[in-house]
Structure formats: C-alpha cells, structure tokens
C-alpha atoms as a PDB file:
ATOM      1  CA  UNK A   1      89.291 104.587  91.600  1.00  0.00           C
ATOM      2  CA  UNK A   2      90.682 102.337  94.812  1.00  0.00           C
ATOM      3  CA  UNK A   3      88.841 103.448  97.576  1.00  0.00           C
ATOM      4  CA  UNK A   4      90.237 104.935 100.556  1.00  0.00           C
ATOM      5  CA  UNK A   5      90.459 101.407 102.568  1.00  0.00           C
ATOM      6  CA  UNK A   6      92.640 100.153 100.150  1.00  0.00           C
ATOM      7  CA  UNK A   7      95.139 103.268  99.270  1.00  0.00           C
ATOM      8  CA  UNK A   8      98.735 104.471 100.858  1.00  0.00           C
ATOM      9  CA  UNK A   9      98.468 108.002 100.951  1.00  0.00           C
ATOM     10  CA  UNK A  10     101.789 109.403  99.625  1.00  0.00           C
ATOM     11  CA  UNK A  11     103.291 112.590 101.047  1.00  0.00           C
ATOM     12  CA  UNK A  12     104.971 114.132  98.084  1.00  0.00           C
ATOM     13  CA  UNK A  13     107.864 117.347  98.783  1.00  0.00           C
ATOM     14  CA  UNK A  14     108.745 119.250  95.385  1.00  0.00           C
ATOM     15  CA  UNK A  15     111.475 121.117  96.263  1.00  0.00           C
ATOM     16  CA  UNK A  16     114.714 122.788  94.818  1.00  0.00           C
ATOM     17  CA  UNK A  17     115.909 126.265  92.772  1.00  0.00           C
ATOM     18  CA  UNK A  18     114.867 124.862  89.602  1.00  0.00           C
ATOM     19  CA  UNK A  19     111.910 125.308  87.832  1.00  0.00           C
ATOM     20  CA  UNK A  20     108.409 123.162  87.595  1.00  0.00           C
ATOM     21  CA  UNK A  21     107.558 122.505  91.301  1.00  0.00           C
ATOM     22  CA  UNK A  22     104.290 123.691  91.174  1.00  0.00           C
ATOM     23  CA  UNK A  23     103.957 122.428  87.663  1.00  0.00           C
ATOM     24  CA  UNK A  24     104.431 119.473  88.444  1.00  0.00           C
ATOM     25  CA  UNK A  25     101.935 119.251  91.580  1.00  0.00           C
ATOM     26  CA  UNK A  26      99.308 120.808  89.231  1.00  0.00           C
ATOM     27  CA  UNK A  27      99.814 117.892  86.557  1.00  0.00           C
ATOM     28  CA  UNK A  28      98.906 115.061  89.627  1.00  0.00           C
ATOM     29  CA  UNK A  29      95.874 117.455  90.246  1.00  0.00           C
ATOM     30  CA  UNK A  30      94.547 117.119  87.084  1.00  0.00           C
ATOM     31  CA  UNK A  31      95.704 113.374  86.938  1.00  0.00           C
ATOM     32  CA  UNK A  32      93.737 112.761  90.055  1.00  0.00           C
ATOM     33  CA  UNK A  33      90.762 114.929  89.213  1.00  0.00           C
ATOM     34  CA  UNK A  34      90.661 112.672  85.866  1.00  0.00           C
ATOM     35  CA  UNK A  35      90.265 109.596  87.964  1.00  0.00           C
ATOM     36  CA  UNK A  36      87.223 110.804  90.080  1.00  0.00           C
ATOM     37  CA  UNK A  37      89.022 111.941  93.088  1.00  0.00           C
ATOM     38  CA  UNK A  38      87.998 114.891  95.113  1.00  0.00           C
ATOM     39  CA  UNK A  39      91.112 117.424  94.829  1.00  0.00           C
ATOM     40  CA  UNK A  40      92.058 120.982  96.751  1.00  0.00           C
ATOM     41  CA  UNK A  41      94.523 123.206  96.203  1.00  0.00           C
ATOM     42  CA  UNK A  42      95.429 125.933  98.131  1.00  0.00           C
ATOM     43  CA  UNK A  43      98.273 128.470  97.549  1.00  0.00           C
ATOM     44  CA  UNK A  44     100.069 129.793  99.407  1.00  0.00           C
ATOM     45  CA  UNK A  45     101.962 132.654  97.571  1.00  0.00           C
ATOM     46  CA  UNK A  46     100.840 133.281  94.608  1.00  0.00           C
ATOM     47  CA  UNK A  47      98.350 136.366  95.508  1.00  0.00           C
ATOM     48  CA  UNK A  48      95.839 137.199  92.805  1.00  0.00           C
ATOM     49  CA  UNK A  49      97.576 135.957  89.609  1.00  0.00           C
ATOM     50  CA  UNK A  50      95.239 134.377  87.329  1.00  0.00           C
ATOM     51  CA  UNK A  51      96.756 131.229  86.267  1.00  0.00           C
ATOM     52  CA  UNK A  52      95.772 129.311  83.416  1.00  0.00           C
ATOM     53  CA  UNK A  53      95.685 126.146  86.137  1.00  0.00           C
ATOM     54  CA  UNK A  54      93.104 127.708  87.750  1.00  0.00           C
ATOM     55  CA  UNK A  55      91.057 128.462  84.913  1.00  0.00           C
ATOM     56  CA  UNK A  56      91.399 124.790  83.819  1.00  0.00           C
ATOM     57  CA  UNK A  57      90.351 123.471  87.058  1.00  0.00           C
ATOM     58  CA  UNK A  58      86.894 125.699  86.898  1.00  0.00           C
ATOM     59  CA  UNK A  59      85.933 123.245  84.296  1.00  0.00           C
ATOM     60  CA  UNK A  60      85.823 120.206  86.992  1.00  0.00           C
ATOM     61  CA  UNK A  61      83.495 119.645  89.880  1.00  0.00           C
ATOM     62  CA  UNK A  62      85.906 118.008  91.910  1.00  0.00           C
ATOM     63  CA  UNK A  63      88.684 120.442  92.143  1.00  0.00           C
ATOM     64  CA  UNK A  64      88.437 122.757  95.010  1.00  0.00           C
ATOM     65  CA  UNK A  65      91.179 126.328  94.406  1.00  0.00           C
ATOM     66  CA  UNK A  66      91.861 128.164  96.724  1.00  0.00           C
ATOM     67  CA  UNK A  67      94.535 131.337  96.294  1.00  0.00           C
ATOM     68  CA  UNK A  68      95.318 132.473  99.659  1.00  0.00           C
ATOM     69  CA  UNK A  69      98.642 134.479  99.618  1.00  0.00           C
ATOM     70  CA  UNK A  70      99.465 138.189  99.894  1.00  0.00           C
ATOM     71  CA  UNK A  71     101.727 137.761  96.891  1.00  0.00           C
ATOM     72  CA  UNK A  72     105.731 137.115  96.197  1.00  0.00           C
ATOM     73  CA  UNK A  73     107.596 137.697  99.222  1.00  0.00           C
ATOM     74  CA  UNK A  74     110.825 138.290  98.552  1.00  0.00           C
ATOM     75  CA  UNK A  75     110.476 142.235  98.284  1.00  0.00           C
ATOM     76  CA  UNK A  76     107.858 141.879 101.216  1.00  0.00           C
ATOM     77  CA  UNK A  77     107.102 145.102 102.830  1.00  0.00           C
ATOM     78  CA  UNK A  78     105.282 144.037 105.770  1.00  0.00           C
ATOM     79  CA  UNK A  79     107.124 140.600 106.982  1.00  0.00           C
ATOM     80  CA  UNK A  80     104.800 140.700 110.169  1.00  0.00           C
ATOM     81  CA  UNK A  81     101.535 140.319 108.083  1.00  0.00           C
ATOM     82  CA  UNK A  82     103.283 137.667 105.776  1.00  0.00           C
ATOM     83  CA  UNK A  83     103.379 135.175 108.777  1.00  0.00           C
ATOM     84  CA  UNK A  84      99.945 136.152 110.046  1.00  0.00           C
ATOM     85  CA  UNK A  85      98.888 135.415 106.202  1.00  0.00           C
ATOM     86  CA  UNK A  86     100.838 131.990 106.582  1.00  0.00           C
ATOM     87  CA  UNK A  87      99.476 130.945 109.886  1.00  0.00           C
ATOM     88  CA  UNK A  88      95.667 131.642 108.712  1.00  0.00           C
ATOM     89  CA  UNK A  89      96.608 129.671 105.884  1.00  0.00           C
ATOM     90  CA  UNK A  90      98.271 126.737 107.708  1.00  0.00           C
ATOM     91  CA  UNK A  91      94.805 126.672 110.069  1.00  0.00           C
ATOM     92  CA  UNK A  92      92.620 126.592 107.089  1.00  0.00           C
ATOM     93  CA  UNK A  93      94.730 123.524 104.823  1.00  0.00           C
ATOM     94  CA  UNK A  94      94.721 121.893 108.459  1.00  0.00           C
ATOM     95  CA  UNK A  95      91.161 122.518 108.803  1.00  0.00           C
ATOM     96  CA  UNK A  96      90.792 120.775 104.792  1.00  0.00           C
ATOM     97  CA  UNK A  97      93.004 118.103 105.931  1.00  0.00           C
ATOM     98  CA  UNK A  98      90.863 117.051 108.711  1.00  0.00           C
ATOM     99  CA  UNK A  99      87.270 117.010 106.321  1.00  0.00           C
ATOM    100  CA  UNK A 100      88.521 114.131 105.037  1.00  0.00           C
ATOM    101  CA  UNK A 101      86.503 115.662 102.158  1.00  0.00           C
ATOM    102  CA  UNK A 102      89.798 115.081  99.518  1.00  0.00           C
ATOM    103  CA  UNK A 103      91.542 112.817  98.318  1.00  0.00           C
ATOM    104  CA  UNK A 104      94.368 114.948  96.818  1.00  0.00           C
ATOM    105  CA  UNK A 105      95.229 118.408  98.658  1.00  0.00           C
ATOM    106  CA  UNK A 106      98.069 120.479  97.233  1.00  0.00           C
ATOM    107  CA  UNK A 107      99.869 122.732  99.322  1.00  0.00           C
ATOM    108  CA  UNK A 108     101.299 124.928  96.961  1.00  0.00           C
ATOM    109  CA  UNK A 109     104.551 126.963  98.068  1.00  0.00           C
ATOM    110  CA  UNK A 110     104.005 126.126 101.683  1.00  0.00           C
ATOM    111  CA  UNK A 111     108.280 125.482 101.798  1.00  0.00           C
ATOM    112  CA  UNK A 112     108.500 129.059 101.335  1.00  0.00           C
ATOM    113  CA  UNK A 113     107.013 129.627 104.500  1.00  0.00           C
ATOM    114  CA  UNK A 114     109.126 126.770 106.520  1.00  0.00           C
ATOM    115  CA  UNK A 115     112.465 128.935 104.725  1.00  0.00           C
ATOM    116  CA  UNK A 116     111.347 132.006 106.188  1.00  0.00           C
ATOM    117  CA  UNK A 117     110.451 130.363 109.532  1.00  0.00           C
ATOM    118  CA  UNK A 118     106.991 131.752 108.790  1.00  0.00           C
ATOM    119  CA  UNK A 119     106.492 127.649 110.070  1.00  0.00           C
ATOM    120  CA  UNK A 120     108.102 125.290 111.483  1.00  0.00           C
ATOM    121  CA  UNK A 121     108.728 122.026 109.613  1.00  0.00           C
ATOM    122  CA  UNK A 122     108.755 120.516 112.703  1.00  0.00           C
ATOM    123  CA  UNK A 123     105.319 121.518 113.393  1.00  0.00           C
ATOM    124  CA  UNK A 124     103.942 120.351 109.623  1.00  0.00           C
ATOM    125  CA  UNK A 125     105.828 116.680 109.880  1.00  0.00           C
ATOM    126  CA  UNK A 126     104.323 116.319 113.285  1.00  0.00           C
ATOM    127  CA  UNK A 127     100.911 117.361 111.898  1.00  0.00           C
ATOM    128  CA  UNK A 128     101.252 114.864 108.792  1.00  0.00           C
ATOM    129  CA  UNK A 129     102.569 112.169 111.172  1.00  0.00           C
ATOM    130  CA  UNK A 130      99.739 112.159 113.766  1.00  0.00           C
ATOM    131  CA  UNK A 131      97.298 114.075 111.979  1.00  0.00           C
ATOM    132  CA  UNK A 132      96.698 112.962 108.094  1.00  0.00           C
ATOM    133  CA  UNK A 133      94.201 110.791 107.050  1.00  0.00           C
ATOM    134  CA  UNK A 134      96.813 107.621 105.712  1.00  0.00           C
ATOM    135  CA  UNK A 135      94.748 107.062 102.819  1.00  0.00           C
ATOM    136  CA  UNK A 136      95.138 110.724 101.134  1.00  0.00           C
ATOM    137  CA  UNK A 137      97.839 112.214  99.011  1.00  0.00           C
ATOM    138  CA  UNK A 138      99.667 114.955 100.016  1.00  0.00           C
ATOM    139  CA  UNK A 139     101.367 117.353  97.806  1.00  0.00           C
ATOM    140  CA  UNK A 140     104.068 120.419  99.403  1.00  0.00           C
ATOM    141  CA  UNK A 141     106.236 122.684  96.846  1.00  0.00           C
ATOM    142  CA  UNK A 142     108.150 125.465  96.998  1.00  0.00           C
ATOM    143  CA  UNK A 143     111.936 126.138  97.687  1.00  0.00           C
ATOM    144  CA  UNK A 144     113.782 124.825 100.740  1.00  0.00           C
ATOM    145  CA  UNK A 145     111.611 122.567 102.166  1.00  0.00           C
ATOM    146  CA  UNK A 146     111.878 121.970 105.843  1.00  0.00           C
ATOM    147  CA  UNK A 147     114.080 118.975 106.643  1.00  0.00           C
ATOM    148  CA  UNK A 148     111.410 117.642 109.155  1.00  0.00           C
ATOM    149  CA  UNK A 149     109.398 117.491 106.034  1.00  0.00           C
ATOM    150  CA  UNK A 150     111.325 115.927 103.907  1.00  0.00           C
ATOM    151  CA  UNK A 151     111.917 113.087 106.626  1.00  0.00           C
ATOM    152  CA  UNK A 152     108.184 112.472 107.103  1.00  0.00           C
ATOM    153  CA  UNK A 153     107.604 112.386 103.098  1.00  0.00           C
ATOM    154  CA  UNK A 154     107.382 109.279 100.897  1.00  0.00           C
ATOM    155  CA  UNK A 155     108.736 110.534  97.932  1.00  0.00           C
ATOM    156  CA  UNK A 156     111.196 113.947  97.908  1.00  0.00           C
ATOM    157  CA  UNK A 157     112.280 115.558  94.094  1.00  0.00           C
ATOM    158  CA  UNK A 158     114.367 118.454  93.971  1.00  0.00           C
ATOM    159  CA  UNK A 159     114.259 120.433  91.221  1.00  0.00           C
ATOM    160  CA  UNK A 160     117.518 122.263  89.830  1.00  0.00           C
ATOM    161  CA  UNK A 161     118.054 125.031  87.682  1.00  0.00           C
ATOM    162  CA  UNK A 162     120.362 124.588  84.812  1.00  0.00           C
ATOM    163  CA  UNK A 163     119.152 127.094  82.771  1.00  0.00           C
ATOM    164  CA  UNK A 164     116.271 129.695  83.157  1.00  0.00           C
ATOM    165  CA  UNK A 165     114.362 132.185  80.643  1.00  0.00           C
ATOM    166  CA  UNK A 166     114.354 134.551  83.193  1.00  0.00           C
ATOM    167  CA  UNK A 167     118.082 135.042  83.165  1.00  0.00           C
ATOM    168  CA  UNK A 168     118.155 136.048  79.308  1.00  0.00           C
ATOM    169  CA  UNK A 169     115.602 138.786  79.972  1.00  0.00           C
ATOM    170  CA  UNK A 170     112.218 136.770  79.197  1.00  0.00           C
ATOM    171  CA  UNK A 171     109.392 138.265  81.720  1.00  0.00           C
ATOM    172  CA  UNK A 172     107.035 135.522  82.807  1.00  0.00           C
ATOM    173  CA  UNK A 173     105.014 134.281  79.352  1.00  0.00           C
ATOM    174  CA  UNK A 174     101.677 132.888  79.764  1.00  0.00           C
ATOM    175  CA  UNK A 175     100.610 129.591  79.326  1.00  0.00           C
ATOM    176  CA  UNK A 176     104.423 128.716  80.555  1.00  0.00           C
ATOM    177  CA  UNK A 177     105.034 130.327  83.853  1.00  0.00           C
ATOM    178  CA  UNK A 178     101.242 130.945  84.609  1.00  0.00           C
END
C-alpha cells in the first residue's frame, strides 16, 4: 500500500437517476479494504436494511459500517427530524474525517441530503477544501449532487437510467439491490 506521504486523495461524486451509485462506491470499499487500507462507511439513508455489503464487510477488520439514516425519504413523514438526522450525521462523518483514522470513507447517499437542502453543498466543498486530509479518498453518492460538490471533486460519474427492473414490476431482489 503507498503510504499516506506519497498518495493524492481523490474526491469521488457518484451521481445521476440511474442505477449502481452506491454499488459502485461499495466495490472501491472492498478494493481498498483488499489492499490493507483502513475503510468507513457511513450511510446516510438507508435505515435498518440489512445489506448483503454489510454482511460482507463484517468479515474484515478494517472496514468500519456505520448505518445512520431514518430510512427512504421520499414518503418522509416528519421532514423536520430528517434534517436533524442529516446534520447529526454530517457532524459525525466530519468528526471520522478529522481521525485521520481512514484511508477510504464512503459517504453513502449524502447528495440526497444536498437535493433536499437538508445541506448545503456549499458547506461540504468548503469542508473538503479546507478540511480533508489530501492524502485520503473520498467517496459521495446519491442523486443530485450539489454543484459545489461536484466542482471541488476529482473525478464526477453520473449514472443514467436506461432501463430499470423496478419499472416492469420487480420489487427489490436480494443480492442485486441489497
């Protein structure tokens, strides 16, 4: 593994309506994990699903999960608790960031909460700017990720939807979706 004097961090956005964000985060966890690197995830949305990801990462001493959300939001009852969730969530991935205990941290649907305004992007990009170690990889996902965000980031993907399983009445399958 190159150590930390001699690596670029990389600020990574997954974006977009298409499918394989997270997935695709998850697989760079693993990758890293694989090469010795400390690694933490934290999500954002995702409530208490048990997610075969998770389970996997159980099986590693160097991958730190942490599932922080209230749940999907987009039939939220109780928008004012959704942002309080956010903000404790924000303080805690800023409080991971700052360890300097990782090498990897995931921030797992945290572009949800910068398209609800639950965030500001303004106030993430400023935090990656002038707070972020420069030697550790940064990983955001979710949908509509903050333009401040994607300024600040090395390397942006957006995903898009072509075609989705959902649409032909296929529920979420495991091992796939979770």
């Amino acid at each position: 593994m190159k150590s930390r004097d001699r690596r670029q961090g990389i600020v990574l956005v997954h974006t977009g309506e298409g499918k394989g964000k997270s997935s695709s985060a998850l697989g760079m966890v693993f990758r890293a994990a694989g090469w010795g690197m400390k690694v933490c995830v934290i999500q954002y949305i995702k409530g208490k699903w048990q997610t075969g990801e998770e389970k996997a990462a159980e099986r590693f001493d160097n991958i730190e999960w942490h599932v922080l959300g209230d749940g999907f939001t987009w039939d939220t009852k109780n928008p004012e608790q959704d942002i309080k969730t956010s903000r404790e969530i924000w303080a805690f991935s800023q409080q991971k960031i700052l360890s300097e205990a990782y090498d990897l941290v995931v921030l797992d649907e945290i572009n949800y909460c910068c398209g609800y305004n639950w965030i500001s992007g303004e106030e993430i990009a400023q935090f990656i700017t002038e707070k972020k170690p420069p030697w550790m990889h940064l990983v955001m996902t979710g949908r509509n990720a903050a333009k401040e965000v994607i300024e600040v980031a090395n390397t942006v993907t957006e995903m898009s939807k072509v075609k989705h399983a959902f649409a032909e009445g296929i529920k979420a399958e495991q091992g796939i979706e979770f």
